[in-house]
C-alpha atoms as a PDB file:
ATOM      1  CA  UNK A   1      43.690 166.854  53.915  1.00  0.00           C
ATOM      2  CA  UNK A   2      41.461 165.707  56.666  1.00  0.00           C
ATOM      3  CA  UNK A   3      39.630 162.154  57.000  1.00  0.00           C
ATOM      4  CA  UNK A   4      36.517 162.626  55.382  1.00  0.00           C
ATOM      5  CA  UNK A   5      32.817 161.089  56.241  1.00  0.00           C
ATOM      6  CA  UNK A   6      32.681 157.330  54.376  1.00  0.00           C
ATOM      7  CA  UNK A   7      36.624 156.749  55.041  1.00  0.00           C
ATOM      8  CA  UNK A   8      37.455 153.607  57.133  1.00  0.00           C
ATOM      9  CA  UNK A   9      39.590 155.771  60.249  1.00  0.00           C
ATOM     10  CA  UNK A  10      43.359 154.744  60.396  1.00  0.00           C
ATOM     11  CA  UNK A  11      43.794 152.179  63.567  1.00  0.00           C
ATOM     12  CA  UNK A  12      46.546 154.250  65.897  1.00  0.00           C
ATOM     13  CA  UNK A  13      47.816 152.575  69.093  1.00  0.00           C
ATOM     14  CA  UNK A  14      48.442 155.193  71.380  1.00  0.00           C
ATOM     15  CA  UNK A  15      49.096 155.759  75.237  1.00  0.00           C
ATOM     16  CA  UNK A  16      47.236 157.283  77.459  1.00  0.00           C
ATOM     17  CA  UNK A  17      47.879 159.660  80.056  1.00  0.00           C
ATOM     18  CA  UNK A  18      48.125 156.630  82.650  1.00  0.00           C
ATOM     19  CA  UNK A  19      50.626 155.167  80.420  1.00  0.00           C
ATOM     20  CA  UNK A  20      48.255 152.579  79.669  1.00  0.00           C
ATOM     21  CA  UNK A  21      48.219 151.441  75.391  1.00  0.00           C
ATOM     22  CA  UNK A  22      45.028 152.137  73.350  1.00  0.00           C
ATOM     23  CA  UNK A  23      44.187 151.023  69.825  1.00  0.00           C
ATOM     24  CA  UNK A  24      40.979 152.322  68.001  1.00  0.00           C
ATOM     25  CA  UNK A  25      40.695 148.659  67.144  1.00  0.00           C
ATOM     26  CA  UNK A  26      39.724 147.875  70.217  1.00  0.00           C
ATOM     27  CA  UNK A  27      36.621 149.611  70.151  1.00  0.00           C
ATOM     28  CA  UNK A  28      35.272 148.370  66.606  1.00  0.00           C
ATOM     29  CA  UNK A  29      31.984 146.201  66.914  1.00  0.00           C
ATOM     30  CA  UNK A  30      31.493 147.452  70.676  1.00  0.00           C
ATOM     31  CA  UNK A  31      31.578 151.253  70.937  1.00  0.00           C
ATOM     32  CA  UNK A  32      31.245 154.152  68.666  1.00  0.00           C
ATOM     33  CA  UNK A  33      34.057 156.800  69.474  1.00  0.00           C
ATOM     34  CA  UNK A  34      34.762 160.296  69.484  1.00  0.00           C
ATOM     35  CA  UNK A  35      38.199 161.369  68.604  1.00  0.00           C
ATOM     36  CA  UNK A  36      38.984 164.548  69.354  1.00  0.00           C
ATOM     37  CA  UNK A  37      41.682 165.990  68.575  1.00  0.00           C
ATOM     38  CA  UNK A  38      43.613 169.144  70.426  1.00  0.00           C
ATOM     39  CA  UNK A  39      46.543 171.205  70.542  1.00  0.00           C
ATOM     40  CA  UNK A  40      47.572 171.171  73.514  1.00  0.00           C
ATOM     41  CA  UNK A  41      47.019 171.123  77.596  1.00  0.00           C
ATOM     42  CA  UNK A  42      46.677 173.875  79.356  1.00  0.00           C
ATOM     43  CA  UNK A  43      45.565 176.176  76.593  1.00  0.00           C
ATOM     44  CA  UNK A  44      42.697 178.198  76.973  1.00  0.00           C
ATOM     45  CA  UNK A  45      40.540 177.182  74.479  1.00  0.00           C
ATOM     46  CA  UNK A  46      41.682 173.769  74.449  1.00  0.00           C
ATOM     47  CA  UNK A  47      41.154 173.594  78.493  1.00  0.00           C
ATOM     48  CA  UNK A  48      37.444 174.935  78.013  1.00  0.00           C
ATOM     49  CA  UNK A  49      36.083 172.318  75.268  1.00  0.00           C
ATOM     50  CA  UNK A  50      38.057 169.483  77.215  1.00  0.00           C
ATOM     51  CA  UNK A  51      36.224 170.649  80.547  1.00  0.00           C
ATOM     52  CA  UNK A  52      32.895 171.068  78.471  1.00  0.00           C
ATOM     53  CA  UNK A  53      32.988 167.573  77.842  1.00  0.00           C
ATOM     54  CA  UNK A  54      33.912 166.635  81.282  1.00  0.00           C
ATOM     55  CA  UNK A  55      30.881 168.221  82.182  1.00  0.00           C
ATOM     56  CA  UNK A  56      28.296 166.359  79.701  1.00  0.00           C
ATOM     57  CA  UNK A  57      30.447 163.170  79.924  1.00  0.00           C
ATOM     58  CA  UNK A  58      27.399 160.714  79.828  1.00  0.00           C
ATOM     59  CA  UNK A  59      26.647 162.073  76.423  1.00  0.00           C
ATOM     60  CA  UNK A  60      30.628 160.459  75.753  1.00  0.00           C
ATOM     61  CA  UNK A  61      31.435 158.255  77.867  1.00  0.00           C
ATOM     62  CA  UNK A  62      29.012 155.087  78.389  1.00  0.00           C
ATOM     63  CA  UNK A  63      27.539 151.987  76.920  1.00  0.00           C
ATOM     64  CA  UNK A  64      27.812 153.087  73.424  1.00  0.00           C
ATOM     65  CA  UNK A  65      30.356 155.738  73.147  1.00  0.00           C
ATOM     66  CA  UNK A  66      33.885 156.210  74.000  1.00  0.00           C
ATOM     67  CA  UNK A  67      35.409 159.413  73.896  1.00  0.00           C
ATOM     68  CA  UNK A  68      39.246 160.031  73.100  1.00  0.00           C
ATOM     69  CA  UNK A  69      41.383 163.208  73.027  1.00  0.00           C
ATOM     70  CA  UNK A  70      44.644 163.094  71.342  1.00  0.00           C
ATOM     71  CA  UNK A  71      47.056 165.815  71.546  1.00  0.00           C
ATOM     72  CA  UNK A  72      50.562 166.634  71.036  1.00  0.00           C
ATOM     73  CA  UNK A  73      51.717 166.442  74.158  1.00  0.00           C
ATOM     74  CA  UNK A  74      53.510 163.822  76.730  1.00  0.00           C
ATOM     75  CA  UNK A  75      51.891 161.670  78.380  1.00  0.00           C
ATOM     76  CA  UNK A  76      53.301 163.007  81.680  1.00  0.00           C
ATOM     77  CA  UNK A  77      52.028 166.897  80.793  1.00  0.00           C
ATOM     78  CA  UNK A  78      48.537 164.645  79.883  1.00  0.00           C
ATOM     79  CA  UNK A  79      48.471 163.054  83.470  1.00  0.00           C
ATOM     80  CA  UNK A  80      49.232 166.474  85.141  1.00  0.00           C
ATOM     81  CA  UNK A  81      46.211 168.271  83.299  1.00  0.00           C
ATOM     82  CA  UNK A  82      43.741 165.482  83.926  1.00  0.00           C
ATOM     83  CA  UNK A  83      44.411 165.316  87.544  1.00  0.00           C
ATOM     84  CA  UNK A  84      44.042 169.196  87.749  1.00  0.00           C
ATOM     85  CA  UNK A  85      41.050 169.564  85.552  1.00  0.00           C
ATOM     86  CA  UNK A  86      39.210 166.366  86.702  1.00  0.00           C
ATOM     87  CA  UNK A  87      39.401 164.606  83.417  1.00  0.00           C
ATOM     88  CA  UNK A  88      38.510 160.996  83.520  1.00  0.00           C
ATOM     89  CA  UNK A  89      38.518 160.246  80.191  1.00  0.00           C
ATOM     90  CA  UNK A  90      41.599 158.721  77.979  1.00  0.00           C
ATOM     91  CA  UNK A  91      43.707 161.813  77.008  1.00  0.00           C
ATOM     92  CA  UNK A  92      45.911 160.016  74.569  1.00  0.00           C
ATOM     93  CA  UNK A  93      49.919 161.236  73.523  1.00  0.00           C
ATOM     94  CA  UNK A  94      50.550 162.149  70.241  1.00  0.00           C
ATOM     95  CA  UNK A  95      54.207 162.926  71.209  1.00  0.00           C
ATOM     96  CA  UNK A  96      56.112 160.450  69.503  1.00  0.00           C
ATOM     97  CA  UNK A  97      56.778 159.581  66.821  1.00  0.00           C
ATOM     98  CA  UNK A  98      55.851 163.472  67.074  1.00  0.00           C
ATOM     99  CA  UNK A  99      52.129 163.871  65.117  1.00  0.00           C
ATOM    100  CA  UNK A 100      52.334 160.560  63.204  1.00  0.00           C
ATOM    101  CA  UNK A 101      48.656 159.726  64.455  1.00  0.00           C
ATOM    102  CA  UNK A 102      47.669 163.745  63.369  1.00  0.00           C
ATOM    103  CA  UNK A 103      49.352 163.029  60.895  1.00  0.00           C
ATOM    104  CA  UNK A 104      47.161 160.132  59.446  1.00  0.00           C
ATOM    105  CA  UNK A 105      43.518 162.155  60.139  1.00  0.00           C
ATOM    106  CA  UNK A 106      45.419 165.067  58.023  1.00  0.00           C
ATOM    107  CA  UNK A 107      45.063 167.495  61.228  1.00  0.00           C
ATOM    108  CA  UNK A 108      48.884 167.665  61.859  1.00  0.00           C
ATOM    109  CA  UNK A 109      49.746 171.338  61.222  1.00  0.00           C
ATOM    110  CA  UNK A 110      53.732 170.958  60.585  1.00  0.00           C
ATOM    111  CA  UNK A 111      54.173 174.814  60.977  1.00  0.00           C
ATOM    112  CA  UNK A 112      52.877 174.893  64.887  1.00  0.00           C
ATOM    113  CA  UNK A 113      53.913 170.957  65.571  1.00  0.00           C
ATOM    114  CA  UNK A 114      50.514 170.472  67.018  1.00  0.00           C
ATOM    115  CA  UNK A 115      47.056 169.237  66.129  1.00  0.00           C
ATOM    116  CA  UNK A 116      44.824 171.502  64.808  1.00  0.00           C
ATOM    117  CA  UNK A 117      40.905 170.690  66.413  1.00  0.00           C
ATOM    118  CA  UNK A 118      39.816 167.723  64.451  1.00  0.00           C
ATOM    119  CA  UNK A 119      36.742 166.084  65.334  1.00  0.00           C
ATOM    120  CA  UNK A 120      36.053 162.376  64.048  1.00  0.00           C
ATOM    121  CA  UNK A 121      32.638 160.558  65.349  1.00  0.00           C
ATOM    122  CA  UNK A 122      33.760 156.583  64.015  1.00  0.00           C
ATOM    123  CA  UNK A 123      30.890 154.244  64.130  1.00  0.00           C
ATOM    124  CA  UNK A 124      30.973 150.603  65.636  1.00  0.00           C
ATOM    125  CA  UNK A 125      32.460 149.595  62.021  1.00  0.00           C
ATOM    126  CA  UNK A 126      35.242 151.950  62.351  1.00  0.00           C
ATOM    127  CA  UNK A 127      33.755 154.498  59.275  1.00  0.00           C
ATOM    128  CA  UNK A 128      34.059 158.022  59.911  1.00  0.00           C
ATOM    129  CA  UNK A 129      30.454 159.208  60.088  1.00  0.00           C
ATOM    130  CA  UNK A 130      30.832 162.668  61.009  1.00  0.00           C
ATOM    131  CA  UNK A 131      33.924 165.418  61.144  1.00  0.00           C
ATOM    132  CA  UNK A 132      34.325 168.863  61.797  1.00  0.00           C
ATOM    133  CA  UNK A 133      37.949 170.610  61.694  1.00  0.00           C
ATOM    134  CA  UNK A 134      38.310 173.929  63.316  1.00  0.00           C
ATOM    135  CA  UNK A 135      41.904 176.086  63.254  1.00  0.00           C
ATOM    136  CA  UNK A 136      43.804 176.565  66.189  1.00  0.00           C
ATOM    137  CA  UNK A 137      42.168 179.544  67.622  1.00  0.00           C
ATOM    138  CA  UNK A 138      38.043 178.216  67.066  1.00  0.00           C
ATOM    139  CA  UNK A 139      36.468 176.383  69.413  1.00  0.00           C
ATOM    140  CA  UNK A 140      34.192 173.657  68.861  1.00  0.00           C
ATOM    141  CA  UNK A 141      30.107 173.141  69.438  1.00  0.00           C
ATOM    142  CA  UNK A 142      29.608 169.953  71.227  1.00  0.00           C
ATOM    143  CA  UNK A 143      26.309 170.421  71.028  1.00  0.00           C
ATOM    144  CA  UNK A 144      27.289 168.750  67.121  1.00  0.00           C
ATOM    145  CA  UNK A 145      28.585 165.869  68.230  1.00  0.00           C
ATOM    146  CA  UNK A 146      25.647 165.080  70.761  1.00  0.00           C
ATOM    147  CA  UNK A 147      23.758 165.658  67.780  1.00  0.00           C
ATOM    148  CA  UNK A 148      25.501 163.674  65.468  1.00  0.00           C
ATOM    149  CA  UNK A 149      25.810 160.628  67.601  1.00  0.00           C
ATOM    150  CA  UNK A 150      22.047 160.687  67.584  1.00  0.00           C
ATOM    151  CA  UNK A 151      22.135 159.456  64.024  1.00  0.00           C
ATOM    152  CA  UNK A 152      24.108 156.291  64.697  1.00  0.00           C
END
């Protein structure tokens, strides 16, 4: 089951498709972030909502907000897509210990080995204030997340 609104999100320390570590912890008391999670580069669906946001990044990326995308893959595949996408925001490797961070937000589906798309807005605090959770195949409205970042 999914991280619901009101739960404190699990801290993951992650890297990043520069190699570089990130912890959610960081961010607490200077940023709200967006964690989004995917299944995987290079997928249709998954390439279109990453490049949507690439495209409204300001709404994402600045003084207040940091966006994150977590999928399953390495963080070499990660670097790879960035570059050819033009994706300057942290793509972040779930790859191992395969899912675990997935896994934790309940969005690991164990019969695909991937993320499903999980969507967690976590205020300054670190409290999951929004979520939506789509299956594999449905695409996400960013136009919700704008929306509910309005309310923090």
């Amino acid at each position: 089951m999914a991280i619901q609104v009101g739960d404190k999100a699990p801290d993951f320390e992650l890297k990043d498709n520069h190699g570089r570590t990130v912890k959610l912890s960081d961010f607490r008391g200077e940023k709200n972030v967006v964690l989004l999670f995917y299944p995987f580069a290079f997928t249709g669906v998954c390439t279109g909502e990453l490049c949507a946001l690439r495209d409204n990044l300001p709404k994402f990326v600045n003084d207040d907000t940091q966006l994150l995308a977590v999928s399953n893959d390495s963080i070499h595949t990660l670097r790879v897509f960035a570059e050819q996408e033009g994706l300057e925001y942290p793509l972040l490797s779930d790859f191992w210990p395969h899912g675990n961070t997935s896994r934790d937000y309940g969005v690991f589906d164990e019969d695909k080995g991937c993320a499903v798309r999980g969507t967690f807005i976590i205020d300054k605090d670190g409290i999951v204030r929004w979520t939506v959770v789509n299956a594999l195949p449905d695409a996400r409205d960013l136009n919700e997340y704008v929306k509910a970042l309005e309310t923090l």
